[in-house]
PDB file of N, CA and C in Angstrom:
ATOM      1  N   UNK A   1       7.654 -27.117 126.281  1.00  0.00           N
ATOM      2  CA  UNK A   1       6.329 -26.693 126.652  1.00  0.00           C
ATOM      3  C   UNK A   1       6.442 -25.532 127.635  1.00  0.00           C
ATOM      4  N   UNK A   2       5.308 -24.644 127.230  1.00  0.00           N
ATOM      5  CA  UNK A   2       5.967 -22.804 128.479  1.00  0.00           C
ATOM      6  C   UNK A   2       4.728 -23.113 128.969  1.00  0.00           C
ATOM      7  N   UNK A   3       5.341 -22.891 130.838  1.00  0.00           N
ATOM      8  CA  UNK A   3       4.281 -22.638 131.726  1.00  0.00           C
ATOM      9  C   UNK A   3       3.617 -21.609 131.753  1.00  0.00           C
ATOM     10  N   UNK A   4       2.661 -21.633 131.954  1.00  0.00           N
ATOM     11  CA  UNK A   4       1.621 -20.153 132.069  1.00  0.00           C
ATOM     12  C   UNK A   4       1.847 -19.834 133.378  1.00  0.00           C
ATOM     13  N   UNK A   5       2.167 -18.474 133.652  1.00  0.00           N
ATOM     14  CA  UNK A   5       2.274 -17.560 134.870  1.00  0.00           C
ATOM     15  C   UNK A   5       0.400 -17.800 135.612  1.00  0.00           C
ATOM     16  N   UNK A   6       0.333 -17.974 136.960  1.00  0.00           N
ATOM     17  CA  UNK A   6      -0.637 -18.136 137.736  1.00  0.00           C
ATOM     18  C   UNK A   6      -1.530 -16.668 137.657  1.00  0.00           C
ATOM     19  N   UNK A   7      -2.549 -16.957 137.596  1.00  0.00           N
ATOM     20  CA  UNK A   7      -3.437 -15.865 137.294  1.00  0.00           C
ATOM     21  C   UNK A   7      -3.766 -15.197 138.931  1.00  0.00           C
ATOM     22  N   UNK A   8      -2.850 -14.180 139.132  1.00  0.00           N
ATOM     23  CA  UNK A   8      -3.433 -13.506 140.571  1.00  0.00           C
ATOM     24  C   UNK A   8      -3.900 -12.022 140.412  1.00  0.00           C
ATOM     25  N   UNK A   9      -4.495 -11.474 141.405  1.00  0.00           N
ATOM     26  CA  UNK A   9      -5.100 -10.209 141.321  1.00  0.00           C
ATOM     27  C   UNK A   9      -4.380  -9.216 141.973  1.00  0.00           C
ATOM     28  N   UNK A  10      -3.523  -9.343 142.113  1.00  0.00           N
ATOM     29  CA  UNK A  10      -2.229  -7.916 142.345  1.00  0.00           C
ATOM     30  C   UNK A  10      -1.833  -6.809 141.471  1.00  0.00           C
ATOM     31  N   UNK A  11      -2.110  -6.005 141.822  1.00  0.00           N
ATOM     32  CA  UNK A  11      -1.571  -4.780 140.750  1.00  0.00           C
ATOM     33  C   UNK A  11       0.046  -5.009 140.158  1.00  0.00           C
ATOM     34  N   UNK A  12       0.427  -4.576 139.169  1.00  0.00           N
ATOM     35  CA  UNK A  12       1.380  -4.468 138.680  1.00  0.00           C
ATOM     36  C   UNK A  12       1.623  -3.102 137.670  1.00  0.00           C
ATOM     37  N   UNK A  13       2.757  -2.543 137.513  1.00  0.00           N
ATOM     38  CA  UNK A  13       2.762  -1.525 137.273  1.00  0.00           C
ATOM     39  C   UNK A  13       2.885  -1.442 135.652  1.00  0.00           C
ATOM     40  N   UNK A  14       2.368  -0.905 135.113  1.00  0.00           N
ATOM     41  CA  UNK A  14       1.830  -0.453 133.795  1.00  0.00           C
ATOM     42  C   UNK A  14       2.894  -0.101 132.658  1.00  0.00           C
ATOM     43  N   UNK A  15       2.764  -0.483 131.467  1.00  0.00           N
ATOM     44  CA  UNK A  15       4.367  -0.195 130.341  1.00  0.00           C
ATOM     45  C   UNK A  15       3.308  -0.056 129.049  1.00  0.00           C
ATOM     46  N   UNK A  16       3.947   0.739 128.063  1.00  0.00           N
ATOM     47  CA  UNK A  16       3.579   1.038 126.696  1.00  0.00           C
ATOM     48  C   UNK A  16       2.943  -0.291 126.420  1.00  0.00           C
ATOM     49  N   UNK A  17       3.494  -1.624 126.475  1.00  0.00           N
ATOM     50  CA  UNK A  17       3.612  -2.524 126.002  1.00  0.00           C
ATOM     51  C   UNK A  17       1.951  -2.975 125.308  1.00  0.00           C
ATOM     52  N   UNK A  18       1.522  -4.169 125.040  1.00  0.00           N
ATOM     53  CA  UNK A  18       0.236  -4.729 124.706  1.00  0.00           C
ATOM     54  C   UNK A  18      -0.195  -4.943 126.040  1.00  0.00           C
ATOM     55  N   UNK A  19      -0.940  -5.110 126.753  1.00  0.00           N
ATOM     56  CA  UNK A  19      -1.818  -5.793 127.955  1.00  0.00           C
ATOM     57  C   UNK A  19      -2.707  -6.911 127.767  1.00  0.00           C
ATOM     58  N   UNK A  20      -2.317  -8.467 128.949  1.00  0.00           N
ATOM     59  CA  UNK A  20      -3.151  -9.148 128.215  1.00  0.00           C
ATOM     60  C   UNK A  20      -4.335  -8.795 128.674  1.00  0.00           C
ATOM     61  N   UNK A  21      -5.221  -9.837 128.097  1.00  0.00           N
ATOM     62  CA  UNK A  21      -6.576  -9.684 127.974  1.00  0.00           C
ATOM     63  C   UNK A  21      -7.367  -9.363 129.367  1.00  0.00           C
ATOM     64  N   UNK A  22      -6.838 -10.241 130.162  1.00  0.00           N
ATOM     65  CA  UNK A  22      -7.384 -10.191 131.598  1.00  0.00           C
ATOM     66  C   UNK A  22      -7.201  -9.062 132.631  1.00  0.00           C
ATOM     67  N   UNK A  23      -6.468  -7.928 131.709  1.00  0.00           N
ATOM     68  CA  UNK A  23      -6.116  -7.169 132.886  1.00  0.00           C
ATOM     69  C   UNK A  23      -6.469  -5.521 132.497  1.00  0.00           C
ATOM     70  N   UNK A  24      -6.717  -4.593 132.672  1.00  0.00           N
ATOM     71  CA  UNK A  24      -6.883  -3.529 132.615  1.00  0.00           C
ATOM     72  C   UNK A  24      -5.960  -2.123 133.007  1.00  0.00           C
ATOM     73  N   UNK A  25      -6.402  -1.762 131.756  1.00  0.00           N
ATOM     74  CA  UNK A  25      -4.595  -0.439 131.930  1.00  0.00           C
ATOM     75  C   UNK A  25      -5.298   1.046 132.652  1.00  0.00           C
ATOM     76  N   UNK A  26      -5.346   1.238 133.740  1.00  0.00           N
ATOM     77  CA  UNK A  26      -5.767   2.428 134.511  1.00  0.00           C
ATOM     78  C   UNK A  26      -4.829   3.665 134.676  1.00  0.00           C
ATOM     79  N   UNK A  27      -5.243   4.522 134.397  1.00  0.00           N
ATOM     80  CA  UNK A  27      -4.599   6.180 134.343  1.00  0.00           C
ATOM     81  C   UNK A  27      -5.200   6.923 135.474  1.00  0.00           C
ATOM     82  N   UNK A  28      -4.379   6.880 136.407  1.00  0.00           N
ATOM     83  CA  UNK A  28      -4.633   7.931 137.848  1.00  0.00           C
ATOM     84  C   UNK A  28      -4.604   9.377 137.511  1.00  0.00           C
ATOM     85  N   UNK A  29      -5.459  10.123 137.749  1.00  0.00           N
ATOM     86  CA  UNK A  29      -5.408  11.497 137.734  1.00  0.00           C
ATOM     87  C   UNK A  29      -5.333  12.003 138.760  1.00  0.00           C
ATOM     88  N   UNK A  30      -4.525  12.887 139.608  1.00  0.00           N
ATOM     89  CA  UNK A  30      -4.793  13.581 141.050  1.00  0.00           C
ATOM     90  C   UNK A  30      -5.769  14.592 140.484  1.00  0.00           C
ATOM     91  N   UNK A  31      -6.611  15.250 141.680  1.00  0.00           N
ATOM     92  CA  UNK A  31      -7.493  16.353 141.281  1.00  0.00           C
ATOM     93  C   UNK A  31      -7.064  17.099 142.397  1.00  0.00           C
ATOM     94  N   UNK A  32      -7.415  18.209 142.182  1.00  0.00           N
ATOM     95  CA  UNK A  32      -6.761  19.382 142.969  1.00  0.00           C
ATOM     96  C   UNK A  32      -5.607  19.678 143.742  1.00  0.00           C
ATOM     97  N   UNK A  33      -5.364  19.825 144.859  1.00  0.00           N
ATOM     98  CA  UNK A  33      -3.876  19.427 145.658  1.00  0.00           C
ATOM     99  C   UNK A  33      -3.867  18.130 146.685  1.00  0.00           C
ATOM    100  N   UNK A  34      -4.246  17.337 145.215  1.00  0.00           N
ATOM    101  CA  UNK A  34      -3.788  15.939 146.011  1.00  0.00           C
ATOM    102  C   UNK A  34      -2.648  15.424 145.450  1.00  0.00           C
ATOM    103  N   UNK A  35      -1.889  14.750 146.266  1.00  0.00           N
ATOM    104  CA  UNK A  35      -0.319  14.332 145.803  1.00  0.00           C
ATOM    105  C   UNK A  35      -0.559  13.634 144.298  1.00  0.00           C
ATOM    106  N   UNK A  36       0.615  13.531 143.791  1.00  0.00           N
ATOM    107  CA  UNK A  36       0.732  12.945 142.366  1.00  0.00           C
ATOM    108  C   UNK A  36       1.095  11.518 142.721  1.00  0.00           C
ATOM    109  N   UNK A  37       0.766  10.437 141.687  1.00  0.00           N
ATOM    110  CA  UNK A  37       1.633   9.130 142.234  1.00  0.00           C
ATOM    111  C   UNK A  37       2.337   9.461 141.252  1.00  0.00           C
ATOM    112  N   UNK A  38       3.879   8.131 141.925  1.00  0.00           N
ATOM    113  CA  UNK A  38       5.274   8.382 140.723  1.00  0.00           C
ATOM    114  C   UNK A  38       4.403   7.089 139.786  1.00  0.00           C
ATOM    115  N   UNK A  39       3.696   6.830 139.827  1.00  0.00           N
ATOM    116  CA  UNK A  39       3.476   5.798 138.753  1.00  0.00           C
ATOM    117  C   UNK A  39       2.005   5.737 137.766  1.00  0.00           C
ATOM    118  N   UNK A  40       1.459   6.745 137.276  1.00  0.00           N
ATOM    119  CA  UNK A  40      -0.052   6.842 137.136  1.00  0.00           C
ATOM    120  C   UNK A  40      -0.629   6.047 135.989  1.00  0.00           C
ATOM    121  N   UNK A  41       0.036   5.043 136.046  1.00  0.00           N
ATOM    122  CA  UNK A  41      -0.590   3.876 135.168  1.00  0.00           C
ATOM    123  C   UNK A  41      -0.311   2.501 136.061  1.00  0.00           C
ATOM    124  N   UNK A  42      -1.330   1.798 135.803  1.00  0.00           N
ATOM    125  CA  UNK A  42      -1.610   0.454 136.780  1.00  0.00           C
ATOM    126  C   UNK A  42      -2.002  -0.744 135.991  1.00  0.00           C
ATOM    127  N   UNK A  43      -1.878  -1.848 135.638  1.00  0.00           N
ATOM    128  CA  UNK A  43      -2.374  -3.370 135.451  1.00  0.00           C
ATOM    129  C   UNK A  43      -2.873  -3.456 136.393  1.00  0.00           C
ATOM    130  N   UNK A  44      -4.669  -3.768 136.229  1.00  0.00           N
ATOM    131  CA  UNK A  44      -5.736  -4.323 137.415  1.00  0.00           C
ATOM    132  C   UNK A  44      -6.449  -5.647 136.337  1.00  0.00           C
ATOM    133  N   UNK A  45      -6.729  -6.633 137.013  1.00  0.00           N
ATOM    134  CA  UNK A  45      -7.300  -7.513 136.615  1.00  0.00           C
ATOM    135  C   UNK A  45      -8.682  -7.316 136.539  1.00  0.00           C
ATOM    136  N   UNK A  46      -9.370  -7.537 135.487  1.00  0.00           N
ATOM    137  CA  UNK A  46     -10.670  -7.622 134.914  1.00  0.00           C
ATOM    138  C   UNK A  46     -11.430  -7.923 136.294  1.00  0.00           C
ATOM    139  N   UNK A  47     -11.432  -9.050 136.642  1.00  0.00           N
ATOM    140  CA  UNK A  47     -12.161  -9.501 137.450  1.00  0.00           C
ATOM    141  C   UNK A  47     -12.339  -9.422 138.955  1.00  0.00           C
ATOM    142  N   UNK A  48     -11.171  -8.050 139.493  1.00  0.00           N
ATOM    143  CA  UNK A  48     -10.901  -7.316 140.615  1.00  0.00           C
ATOM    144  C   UNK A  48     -12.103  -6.619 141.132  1.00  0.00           C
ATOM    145  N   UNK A  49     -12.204  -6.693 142.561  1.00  0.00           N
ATOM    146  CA  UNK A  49     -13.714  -5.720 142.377  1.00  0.00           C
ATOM    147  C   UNK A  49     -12.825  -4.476 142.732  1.00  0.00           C
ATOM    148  N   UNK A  50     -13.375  -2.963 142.577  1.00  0.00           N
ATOM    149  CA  UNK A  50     -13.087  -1.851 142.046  1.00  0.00           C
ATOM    150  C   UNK A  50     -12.403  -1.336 144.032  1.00  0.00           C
ATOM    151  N   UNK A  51     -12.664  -2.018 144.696  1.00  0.00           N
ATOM    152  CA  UNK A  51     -12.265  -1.958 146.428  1.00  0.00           C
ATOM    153  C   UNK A  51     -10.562  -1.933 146.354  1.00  0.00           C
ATOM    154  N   UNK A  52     -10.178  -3.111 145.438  1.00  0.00           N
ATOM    155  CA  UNK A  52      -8.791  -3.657 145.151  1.00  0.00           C
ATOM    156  C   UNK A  52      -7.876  -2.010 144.743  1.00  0.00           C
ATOM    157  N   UNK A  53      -8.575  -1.193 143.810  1.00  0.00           N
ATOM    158  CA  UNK A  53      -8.178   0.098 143.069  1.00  0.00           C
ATOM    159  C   UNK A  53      -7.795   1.036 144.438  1.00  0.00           C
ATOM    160  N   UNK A  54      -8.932   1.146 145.002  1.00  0.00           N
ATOM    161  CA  UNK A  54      -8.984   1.998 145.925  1.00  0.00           C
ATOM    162  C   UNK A  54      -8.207   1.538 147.076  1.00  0.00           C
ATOM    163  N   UNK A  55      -7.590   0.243 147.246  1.00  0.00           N
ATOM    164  CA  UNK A  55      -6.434   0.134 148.141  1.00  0.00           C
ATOM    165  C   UNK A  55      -5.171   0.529 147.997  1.00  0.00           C
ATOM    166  N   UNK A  56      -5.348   0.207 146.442  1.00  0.00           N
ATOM    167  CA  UNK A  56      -3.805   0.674 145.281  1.00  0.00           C
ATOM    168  C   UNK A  56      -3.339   1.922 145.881  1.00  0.00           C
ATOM    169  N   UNK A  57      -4.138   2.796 145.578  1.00  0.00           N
ATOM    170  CA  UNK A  57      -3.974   4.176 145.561  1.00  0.00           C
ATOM    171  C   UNK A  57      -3.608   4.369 147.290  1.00  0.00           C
ATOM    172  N   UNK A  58      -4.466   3.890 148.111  1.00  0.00           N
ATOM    173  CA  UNK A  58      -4.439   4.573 149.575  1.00  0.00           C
ATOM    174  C   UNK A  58      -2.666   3.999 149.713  1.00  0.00           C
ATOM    175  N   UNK A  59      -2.632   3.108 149.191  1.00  0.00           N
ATOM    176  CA  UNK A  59      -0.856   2.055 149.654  1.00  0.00           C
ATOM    177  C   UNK A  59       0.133   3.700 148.443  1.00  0.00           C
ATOM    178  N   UNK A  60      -0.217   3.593 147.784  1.00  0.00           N
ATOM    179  CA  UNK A  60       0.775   4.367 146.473  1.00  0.00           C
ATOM    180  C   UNK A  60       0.752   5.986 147.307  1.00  0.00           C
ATOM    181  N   UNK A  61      -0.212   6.186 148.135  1.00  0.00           N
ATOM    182  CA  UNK A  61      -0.426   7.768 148.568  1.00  0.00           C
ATOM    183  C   UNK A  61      -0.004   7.986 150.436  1.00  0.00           C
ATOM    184  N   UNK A  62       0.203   6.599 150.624  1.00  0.00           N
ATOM    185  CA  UNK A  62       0.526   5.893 152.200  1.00  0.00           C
ATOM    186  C   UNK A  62      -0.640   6.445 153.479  1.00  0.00           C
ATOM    187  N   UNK A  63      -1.712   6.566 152.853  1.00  0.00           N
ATOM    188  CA  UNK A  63      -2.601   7.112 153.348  1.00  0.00           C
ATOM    189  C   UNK A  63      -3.022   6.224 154.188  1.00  0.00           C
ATOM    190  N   UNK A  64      -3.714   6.753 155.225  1.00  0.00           N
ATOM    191  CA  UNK A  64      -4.390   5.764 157.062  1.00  0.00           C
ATOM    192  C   UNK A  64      -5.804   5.803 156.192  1.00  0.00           C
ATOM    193  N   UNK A  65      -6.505   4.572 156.795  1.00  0.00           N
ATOM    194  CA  UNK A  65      -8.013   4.306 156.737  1.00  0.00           C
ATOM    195  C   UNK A  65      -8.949   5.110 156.674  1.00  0.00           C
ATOM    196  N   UNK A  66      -8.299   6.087 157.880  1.00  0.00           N
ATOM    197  CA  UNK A  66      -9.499   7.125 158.745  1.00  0.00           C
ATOM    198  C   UNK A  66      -9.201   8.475 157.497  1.00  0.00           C
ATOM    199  N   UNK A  67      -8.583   8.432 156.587  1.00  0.00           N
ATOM    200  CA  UNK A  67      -8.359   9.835 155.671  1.00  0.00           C
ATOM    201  C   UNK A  67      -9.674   9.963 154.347  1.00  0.00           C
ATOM    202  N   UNK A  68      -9.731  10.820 154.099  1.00  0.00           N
ATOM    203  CA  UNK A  68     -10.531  10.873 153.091  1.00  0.00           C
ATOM    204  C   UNK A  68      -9.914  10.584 151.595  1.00  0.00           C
ATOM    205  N   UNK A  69     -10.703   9.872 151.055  1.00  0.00           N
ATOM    206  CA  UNK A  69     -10.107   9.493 149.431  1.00  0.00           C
ATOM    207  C   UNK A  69     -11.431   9.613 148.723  1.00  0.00           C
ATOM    208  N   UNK A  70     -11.473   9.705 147.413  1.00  0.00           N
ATOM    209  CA  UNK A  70     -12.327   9.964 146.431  1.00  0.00           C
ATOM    210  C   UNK A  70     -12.005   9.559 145.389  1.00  0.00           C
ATOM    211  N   UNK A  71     -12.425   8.316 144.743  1.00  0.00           N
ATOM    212  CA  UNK A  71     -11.938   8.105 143.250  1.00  0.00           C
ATOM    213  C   UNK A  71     -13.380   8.275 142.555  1.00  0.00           C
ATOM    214  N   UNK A  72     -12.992   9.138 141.168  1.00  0.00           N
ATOM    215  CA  UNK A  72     -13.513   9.248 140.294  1.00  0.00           C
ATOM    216  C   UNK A  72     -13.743   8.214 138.735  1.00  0.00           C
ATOM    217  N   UNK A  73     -14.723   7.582 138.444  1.00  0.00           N
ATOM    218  CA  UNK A  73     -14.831   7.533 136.868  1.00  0.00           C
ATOM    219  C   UNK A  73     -15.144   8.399 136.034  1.00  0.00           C
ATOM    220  N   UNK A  74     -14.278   8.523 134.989  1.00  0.00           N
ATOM    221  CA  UNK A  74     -14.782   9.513 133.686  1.00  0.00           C
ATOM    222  C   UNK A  74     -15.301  11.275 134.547  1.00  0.00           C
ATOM    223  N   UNK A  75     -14.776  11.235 135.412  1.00  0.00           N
ATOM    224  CA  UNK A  75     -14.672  12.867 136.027  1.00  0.00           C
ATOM    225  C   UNK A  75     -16.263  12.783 136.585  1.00  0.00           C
ATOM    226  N   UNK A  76     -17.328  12.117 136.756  1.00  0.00           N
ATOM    227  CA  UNK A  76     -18.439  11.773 136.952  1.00  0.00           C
ATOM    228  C   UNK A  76     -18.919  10.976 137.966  1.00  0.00           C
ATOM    229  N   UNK A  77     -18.616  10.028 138.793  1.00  0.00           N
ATOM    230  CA  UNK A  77     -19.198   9.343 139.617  1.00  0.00           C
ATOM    231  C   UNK A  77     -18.315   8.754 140.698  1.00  0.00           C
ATOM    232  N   UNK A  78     -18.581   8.306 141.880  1.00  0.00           N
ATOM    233  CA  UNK A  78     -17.798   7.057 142.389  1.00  0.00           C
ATOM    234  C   UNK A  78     -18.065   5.588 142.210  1.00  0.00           C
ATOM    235  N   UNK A  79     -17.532   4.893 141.494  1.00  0.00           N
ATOM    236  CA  UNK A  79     -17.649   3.683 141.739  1.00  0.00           C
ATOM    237  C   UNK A  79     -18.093   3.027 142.699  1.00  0.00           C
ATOM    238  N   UNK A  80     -18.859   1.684 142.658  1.00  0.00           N
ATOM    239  CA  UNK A  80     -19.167   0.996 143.897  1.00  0.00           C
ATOM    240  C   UNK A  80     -17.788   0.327 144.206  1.00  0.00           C
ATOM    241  N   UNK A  81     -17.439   0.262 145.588  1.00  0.00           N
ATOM    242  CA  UNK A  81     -16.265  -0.667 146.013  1.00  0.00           C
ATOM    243  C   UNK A  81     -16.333  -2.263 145.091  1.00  0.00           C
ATOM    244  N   UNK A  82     -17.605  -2.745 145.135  1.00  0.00           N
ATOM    245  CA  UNK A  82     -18.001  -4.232 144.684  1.00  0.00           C
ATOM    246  C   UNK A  82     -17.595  -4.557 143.392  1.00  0.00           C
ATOM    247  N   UNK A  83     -17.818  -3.232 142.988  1.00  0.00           N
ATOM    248  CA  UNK A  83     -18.077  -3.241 140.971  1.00  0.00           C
ATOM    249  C   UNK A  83     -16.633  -3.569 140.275  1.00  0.00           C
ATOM    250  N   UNK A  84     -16.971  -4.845 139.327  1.00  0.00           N
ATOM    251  CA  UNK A  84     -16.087  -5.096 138.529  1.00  0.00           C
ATOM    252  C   UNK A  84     -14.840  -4.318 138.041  1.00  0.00           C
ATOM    253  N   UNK A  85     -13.532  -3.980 137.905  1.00  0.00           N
ATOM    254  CA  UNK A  85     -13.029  -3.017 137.042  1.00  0.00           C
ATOM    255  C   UNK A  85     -13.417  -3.603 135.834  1.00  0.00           C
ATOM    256  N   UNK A  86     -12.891  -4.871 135.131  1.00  0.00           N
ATOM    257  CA  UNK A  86     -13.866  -5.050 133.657  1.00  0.00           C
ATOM    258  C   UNK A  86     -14.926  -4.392 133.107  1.00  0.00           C
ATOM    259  N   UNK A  87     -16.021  -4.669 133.673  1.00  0.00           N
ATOM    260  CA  UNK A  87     -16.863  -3.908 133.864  1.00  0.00           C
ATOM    261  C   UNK A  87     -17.170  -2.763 133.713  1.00  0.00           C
ATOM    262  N   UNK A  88     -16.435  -1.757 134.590  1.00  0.00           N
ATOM    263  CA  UNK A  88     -16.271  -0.424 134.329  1.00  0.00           C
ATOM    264  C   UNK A  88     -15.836  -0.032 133.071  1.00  0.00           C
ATOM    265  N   UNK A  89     -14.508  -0.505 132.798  1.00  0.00           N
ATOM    266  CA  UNK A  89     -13.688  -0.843 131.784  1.00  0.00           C
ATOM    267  C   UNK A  89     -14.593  -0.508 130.362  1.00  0.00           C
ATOM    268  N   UNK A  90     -15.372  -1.979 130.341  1.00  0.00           N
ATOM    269  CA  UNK A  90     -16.495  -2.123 129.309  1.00  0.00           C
ATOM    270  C   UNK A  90     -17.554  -0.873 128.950  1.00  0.00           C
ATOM    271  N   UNK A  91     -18.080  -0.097 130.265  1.00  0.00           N
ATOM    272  CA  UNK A  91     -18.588   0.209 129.806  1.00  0.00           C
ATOM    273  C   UNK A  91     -18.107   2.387 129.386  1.00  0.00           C
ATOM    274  N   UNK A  92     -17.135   2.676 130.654  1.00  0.00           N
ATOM    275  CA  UNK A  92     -16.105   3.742 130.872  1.00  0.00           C
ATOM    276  C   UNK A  92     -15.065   4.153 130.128  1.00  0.00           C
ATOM    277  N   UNK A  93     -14.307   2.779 129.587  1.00  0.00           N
ATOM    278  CA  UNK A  93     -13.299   2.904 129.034  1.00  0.00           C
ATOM    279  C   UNK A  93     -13.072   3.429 127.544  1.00  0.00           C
ATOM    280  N   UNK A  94     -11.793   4.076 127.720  1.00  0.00           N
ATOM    281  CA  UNK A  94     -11.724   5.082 126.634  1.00  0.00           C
ATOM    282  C   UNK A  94     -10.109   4.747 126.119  1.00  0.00           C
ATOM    283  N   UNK A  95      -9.606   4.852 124.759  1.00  0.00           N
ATOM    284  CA  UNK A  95      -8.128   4.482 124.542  1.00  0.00           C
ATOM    285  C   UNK A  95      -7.413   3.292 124.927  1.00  0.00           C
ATOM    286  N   UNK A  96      -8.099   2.792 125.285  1.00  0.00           N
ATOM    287  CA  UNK A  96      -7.471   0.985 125.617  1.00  0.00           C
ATOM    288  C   UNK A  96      -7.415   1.465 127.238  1.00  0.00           C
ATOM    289  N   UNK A  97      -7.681   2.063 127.816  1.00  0.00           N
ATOM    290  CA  UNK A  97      -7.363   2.067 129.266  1.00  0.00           C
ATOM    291  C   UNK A  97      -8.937   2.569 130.074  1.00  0.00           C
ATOM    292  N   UNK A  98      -8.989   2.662 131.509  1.00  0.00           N
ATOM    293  CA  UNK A  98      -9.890   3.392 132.031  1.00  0.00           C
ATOM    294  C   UNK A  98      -9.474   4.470 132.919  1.00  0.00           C
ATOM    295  N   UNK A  99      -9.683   5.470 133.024  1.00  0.00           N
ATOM    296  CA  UNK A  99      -9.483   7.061 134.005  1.00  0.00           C
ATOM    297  C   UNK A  99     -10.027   6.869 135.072  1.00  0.00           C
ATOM    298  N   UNK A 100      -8.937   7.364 135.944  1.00  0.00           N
ATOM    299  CA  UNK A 100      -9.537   7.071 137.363  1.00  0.00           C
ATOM    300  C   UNK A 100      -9.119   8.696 138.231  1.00  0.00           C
ATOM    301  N   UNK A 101     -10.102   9.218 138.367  1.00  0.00           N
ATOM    302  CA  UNK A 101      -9.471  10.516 138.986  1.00  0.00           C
ATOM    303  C   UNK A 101      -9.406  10.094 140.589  1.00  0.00           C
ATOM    304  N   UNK A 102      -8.759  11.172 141.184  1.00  0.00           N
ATOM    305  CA  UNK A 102      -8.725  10.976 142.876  1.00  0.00           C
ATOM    306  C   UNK A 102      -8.123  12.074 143.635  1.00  0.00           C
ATOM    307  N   UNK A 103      -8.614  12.013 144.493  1.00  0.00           N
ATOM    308  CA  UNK A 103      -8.964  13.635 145.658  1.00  0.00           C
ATOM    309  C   UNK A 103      -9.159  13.283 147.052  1.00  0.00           C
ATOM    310  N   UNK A 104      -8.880  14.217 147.775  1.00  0.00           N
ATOM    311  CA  UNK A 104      -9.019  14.138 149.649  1.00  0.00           C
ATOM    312  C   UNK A 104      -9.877  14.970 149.750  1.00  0.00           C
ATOM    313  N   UNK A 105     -11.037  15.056 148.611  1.00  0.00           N
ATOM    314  CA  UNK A 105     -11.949  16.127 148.998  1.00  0.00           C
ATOM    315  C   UNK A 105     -13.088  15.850 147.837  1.00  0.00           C
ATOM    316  N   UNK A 106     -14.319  15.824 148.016  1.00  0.00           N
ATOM    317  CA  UNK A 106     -15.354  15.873 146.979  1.00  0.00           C
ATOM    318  C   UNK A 106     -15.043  16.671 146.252  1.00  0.00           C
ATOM    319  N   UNK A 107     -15.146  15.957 144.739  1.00  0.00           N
ATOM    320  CA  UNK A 107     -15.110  17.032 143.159  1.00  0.00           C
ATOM    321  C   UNK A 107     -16.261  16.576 142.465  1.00  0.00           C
ATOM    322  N   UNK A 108     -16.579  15.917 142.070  1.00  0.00           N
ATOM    323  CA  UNK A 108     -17.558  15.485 141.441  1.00  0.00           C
ATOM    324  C   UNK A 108     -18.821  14.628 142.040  1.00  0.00           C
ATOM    325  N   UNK A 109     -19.986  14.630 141.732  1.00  0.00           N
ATOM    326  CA  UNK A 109     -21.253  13.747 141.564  1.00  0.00           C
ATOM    327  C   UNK A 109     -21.465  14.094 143.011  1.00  0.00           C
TER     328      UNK A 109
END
């Protein structure tokens, strides 16, 4: 009999592979001269609120509190911190994954 791995909400880093159901395949875009991450694909859990993303990135970019960050959906809006990634996912998502742009400076909306 195979144990099922515990369902937690930690990022994990992203592979060609299938993704299960519960989790969501995110594509970081830097926008303008903001650093690149070495990793611009992410596993986020469906049921993460979209706050969880925006920690990802500040930890992946080693950025302080007090700095400016900007994540983008679909090159168009900011997300609410609260809002589902599923959600977004559902309604944003494009290619089996969702786009997440990001900047130290307003680009969009």
């Amino acid at each position: 009999m195979q144990q099922e791995e515990p369902n937690n909400t930690t990022e994990e880093p992203a592979d060609d592979s299938s993704s299960k159901q519960d989790k969501v395949v995110i594509l970081f875009k830097a926008v303008g001269s903001t650093p690149l991450l070495k990793k611009t694909k992410a596993k986020i859990n469906t049921n993460s609120p979209f706050r969880e993303v925006i920690g990802f990135i500040r930890k992946q970019l080693k950025m302080k509190n007090d700095q400016s960050l900007f994540l983008y959906c679909n090159q168009a809006f900011c997300p609410n911190p609260d809002e589902l990634v599923g959600d977004l996912y559902k309604t944003f998502g494009s290619d089996k994954m969702l786009v997440i742009s990001y900047c130290n400076t307003a680009a969009w909306g």
